[in-house]
Protein backbone atom coordinates (compact mmCIF):
# COMPACT_ATOMS: atom_id res chain seq x y z
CA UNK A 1 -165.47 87.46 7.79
CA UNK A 2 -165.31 91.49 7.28
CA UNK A 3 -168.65 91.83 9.17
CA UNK A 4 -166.89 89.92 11.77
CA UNK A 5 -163.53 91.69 11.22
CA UNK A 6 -165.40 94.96 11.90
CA UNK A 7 -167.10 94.55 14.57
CA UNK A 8 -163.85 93.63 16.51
CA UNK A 9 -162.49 96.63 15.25
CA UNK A 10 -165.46 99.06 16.87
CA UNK A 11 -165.86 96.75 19.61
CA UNK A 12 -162.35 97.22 20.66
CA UNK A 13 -162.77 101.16 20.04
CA UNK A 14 -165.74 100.87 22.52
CA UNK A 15 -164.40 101.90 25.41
CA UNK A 16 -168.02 100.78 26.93
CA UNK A 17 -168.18 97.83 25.35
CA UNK A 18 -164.00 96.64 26.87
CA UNK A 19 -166.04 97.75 30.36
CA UNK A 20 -168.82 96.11 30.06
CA UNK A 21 -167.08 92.76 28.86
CA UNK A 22 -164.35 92.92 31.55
CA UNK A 23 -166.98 93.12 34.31
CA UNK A 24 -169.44 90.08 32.81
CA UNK A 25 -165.85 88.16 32.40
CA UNK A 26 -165.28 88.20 35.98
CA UNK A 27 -168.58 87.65 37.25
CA UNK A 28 -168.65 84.50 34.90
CA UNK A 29 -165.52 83.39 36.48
CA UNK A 30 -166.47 84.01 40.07
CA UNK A 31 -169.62 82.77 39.21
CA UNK A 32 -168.52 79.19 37.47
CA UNK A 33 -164.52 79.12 38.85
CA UNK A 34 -165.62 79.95 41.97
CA UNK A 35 -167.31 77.07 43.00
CA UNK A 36 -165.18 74.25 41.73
CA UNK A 37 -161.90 76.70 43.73
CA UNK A 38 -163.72 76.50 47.06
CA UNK A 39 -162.99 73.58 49.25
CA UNK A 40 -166.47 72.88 51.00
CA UNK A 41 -170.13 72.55 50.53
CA UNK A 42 -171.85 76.13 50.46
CA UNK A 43 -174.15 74.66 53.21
CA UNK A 44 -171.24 73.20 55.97
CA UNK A 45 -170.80 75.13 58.62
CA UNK A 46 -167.40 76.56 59.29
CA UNK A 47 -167.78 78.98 61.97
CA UNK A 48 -169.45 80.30 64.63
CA UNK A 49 -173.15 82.10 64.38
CA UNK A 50 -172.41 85.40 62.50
CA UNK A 51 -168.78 85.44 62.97
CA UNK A 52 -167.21 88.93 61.51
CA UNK A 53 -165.50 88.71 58.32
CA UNK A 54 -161.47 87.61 59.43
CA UNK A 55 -158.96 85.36 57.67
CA UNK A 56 -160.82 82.91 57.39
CA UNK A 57 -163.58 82.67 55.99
CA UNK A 58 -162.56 85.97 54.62
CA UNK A 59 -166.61 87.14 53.94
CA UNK A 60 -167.89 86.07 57.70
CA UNK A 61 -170.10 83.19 58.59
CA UNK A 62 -174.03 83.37 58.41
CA UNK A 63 -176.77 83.14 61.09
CA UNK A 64 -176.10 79.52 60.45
CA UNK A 65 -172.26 79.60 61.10
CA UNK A 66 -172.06 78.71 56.77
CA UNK A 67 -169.44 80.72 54.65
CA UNK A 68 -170.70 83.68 53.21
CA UNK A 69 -168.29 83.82 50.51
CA UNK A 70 -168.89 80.30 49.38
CA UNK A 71 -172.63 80.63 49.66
CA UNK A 72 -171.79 84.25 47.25
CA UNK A 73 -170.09 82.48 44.69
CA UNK A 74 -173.14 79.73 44.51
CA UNK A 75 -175.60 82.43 44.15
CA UNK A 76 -174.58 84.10 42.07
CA UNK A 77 -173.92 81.33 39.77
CA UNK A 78 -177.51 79.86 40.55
CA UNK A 79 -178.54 83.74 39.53
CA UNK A 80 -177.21 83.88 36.35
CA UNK A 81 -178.21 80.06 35.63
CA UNK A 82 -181.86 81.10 36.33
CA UNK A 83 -181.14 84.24 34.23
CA UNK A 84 -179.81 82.50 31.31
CA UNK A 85 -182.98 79.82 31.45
CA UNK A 86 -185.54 82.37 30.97
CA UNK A 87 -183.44 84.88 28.59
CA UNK A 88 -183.57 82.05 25.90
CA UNK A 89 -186.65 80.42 26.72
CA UNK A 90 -188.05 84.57 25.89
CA UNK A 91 -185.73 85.27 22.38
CA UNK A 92 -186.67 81.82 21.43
CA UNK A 93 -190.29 82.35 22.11
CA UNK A 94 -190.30 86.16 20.70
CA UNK A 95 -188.31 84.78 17.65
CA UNK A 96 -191.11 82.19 16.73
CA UNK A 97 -194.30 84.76 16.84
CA UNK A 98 -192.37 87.50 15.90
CA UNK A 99 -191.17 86.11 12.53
CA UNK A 100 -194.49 84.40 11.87
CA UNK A 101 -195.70 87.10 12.34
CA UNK A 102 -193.80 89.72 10.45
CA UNK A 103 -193.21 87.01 7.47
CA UNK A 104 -197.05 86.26 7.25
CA UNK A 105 -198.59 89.26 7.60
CA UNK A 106 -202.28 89.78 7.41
CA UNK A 107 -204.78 87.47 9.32
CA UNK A 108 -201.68 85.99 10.97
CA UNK A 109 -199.60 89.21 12.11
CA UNK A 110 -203.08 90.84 13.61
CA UNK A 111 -203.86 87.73 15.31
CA UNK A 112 -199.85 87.19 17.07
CA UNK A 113 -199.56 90.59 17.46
CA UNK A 114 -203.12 91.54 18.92
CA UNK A 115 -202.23 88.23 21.74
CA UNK A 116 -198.93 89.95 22.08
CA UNK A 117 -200.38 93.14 22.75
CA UNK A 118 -202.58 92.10 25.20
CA UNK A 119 -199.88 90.08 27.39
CA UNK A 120 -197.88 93.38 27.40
CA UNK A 121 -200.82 95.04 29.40
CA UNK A 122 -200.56 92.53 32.22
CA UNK A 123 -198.34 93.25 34.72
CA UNK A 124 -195.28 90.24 34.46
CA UNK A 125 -195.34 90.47 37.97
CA UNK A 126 -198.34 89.90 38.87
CA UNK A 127 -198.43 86.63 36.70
CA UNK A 128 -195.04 85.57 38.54
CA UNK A 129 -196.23 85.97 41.89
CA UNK A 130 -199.61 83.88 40.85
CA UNK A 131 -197.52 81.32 39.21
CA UNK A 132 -194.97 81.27 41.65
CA UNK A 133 -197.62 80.90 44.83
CA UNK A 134 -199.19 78.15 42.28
CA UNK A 135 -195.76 76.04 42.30
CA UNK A 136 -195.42 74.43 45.36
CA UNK A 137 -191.12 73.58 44.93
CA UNK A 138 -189.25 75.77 42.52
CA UNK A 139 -186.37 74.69 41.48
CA UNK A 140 -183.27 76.76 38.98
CA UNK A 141 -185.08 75.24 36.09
CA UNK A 142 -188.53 76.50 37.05
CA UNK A 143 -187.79 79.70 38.05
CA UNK A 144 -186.14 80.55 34.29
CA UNK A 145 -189.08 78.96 32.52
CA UNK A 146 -191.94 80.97 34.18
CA UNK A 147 -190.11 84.57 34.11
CA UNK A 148 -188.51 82.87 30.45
CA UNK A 149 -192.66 82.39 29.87
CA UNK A 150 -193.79 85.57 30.84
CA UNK A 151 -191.43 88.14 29.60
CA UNK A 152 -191.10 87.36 25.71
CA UNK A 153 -193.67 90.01 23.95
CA UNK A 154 -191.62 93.02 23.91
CA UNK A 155 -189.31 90.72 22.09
CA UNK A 156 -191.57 89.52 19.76
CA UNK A 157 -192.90 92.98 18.90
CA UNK A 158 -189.60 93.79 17.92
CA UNK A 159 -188.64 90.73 16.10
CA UNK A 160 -191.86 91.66 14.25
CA UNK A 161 -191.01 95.13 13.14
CA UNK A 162 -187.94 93.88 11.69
CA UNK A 163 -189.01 90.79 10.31
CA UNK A 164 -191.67 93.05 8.79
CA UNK A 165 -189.36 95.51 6.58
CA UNK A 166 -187.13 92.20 5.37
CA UNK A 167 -189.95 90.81 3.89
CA UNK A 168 -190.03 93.02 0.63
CA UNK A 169 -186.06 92.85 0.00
CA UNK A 170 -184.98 91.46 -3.23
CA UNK A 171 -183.00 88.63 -1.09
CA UNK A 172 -186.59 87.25 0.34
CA UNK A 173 -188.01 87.09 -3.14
CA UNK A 174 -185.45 85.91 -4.82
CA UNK A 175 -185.95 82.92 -2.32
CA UNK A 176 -189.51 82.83 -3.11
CA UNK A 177 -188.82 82.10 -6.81
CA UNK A 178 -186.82 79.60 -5.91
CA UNK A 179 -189.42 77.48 -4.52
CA UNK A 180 -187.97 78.12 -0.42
CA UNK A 181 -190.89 76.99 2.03
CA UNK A 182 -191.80 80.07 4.45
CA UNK A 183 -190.21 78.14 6.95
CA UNK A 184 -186.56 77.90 4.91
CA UNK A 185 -186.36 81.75 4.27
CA UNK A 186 -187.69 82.46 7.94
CA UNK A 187 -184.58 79.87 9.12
CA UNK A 188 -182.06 81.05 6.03
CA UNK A 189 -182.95 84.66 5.08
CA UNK A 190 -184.82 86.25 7.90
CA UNK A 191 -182.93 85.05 11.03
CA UNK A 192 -179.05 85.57 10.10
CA UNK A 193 -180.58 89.15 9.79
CA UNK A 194 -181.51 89.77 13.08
CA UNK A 195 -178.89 88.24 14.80
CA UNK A 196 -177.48 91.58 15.88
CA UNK A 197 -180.57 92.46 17.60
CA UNK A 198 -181.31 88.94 19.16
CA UNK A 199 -177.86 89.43 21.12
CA UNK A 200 -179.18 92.46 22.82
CA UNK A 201 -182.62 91.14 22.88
CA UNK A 202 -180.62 87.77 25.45
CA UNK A 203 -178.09 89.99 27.45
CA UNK A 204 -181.39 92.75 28.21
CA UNK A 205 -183.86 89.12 29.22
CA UNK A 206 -181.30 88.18 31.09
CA UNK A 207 -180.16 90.95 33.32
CA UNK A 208 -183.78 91.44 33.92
CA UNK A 209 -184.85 87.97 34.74
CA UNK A 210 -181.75 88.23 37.64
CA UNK A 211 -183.06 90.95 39.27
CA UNK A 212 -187.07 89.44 38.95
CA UNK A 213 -185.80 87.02 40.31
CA UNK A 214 -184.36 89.00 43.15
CA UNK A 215 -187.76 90.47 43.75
CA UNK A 216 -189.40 87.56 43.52
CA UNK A 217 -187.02 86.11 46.47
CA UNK A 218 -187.09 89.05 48.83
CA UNK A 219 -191.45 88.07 48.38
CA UNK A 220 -190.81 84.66 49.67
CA UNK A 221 -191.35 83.38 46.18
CA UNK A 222 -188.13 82.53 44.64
CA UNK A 223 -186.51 79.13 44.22
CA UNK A 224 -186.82 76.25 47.67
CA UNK A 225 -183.73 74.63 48.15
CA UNK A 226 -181.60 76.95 45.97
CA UNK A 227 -179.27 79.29 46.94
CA UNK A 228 -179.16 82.25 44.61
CA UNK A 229 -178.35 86.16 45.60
CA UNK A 230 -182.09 87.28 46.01
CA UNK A 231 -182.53 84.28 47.98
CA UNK A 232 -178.94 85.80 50.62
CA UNK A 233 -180.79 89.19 50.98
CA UNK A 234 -183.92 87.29 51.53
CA UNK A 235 -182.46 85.36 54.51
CA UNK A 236 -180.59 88.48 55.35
CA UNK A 237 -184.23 89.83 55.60
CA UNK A 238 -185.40 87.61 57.84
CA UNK A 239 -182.49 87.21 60.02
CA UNK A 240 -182.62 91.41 60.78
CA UNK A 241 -178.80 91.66 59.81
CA UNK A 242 -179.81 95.41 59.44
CA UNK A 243 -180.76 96.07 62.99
CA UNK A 244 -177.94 93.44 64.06
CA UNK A 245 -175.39 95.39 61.68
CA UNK A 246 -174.37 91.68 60.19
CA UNK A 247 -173.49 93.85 56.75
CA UNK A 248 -171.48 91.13 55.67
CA UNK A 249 -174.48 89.23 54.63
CA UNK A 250 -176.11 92.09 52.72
CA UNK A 251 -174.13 94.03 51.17
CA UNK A 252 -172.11 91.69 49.05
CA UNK A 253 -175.08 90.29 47.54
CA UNK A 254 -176.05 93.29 46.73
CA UNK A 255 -172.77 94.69 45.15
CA UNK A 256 -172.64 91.64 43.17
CA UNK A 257 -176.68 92.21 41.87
CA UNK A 258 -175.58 95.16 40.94
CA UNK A 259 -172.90 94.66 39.42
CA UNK A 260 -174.49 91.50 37.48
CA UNK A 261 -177.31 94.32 35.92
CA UNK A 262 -175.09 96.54 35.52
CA UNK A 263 -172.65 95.00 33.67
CA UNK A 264 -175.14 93.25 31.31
CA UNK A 265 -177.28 96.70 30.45
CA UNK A 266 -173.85 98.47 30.31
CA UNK A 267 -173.05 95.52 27.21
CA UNK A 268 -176.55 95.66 25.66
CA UNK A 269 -176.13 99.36 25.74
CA UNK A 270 -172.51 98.51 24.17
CA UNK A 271 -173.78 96.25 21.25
CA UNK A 272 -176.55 98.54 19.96
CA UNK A 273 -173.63 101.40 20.11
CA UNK A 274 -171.95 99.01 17.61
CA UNK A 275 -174.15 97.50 15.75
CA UNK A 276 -175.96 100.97 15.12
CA UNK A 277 -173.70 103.14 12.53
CA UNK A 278 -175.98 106.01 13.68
CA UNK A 279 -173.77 105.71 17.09
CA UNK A 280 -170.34 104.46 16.20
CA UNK A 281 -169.28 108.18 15.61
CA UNK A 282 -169.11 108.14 19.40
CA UNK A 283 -167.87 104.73 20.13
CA UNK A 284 -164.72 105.93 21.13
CA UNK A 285 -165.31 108.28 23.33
CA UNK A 286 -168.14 107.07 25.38
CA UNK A 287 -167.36 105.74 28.77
């Protein structure tokens, strides 16, 4: 309870931190609100072909007459979905090697670390777009698990490190006395530790998995039958809504991938201000 009590006291000192929450909070609630507010399928058709934002619909229509702020509010919810998916599929993965790892030692911690090392040398990228071209339908789902899959060693080099230093404290032998498996004081003693970090370690996975995913869609690569906001610039892409000056169907996509990374680096940026007493000197005044 006073670990909790004072973090809510330098959170709310964080003038970064009240930013950064106030601009995830109403992406969340466009995002998920959104959705059940709107009154029609993102894929009807409520317009004409293109149709200038007006009244109504109040973002324009599409090159298929659909609503552009309707198909915004499914993207981006489908964005942060796929986000989400492969943020904890890579803390959960970097947890597991990194604290076998670090616990272990020895044998074990050159052998996880020495396959972690060598992932970290392959481009992610390039194993997306294989994986990707390999998967014939991608759906949400799929999408989180393979960046989820393929972005977890940083995590568990870190998770590692730390896991590493708590293994000598008095707390982890005192558990050892008591006859704890390795598995008990990895769950009980090692964990609850490294909590802090693991909430930076989701909110960094997943602003980064959005905007892979992004990239991934402008390629031709992301999720079929899925509507997220790389998929709208993708389509904006193909459509030419530069050179036809249909802005409407880029540049709120945009704004709101921006504001999605943003927003999410701006609170990971935030939490390690807090959770680092090397940096809460500042946590007032930083912006």
């Amino acid at each position: 309870m006073l670990m909790r009590a004072r973090f809510l006291r330098t959170a709310l000192r964080s003038s970064r931190f009240n930013t950064s929450l106030v601009l995830v909070v109403v992406v969340l609630g466009f995002a998920i609100l959104g959705p059940l507010l709107t009154g029609h399928d993102p894929n009807a058709v409520v317009g004409g072909v293109n149709s200038s934002p007006a009244a109504h619909p109040p973002l324009g229509t599409d090159n298929f007459g659909r609503d552009e702020l309707t198909l915004l509010m499914y993207g981006t919810r489908n964005s942060l979905e796929i986000g989400a998916i492969a943020g904890l599929v890579a803390v959960l993965i970097g947890v597991l090697v990194g604290t076998v790892a670090g616990f272990y030692a020895g044998v074990v911690e050159e052998a996880l670390m020495g396959v972690t090392n060598v992932l970290i040398t392959i481009p992610a990228i390039v194993v997306l777009i294989l994986l990707s071209i390999a998967l014939g339908s991608r759906s949400a789902v799929t999408m989180g698990l393979i960046i989820g899959v393929t972005s977890w060693p940083w995590t568990a080099r870190a998770v590692a490190a730390q896991t590493s230093s708590l293994r000598t404290r008095e707390h982890i032998d005192i558990a050892r006395l008591s006859g704890s498996s390795g598995f008990g004081i990895i769950v009980r003693d090692v964990i609850p530790y490294i909590l802090s970090y693991l909430g930076m370690a989701f909110t960094l996975q997943l602003a980064t998995a959005v905007l892979t995913e992004a990239a991934l869609s402008l390629l031709g690569l992301g999720p079929t039958n899925t509507i997220s906001l790389g998929i709208l610039l993708q389509w904006s892409l193909l459509w030419e809504a530069v050179r036809q000056g249909v802005w409407w169907t880029f540049i709120p996509p945009t704004f709101f991938l921006s504001v999605v990374s943003f927003g999410l680096l701006l609170l990971n940026s935030s939490l390690d201000e807090i959770y680092n007493p090397r940096l809460q000197g500042g946590a007032g005044n930083c912006a």
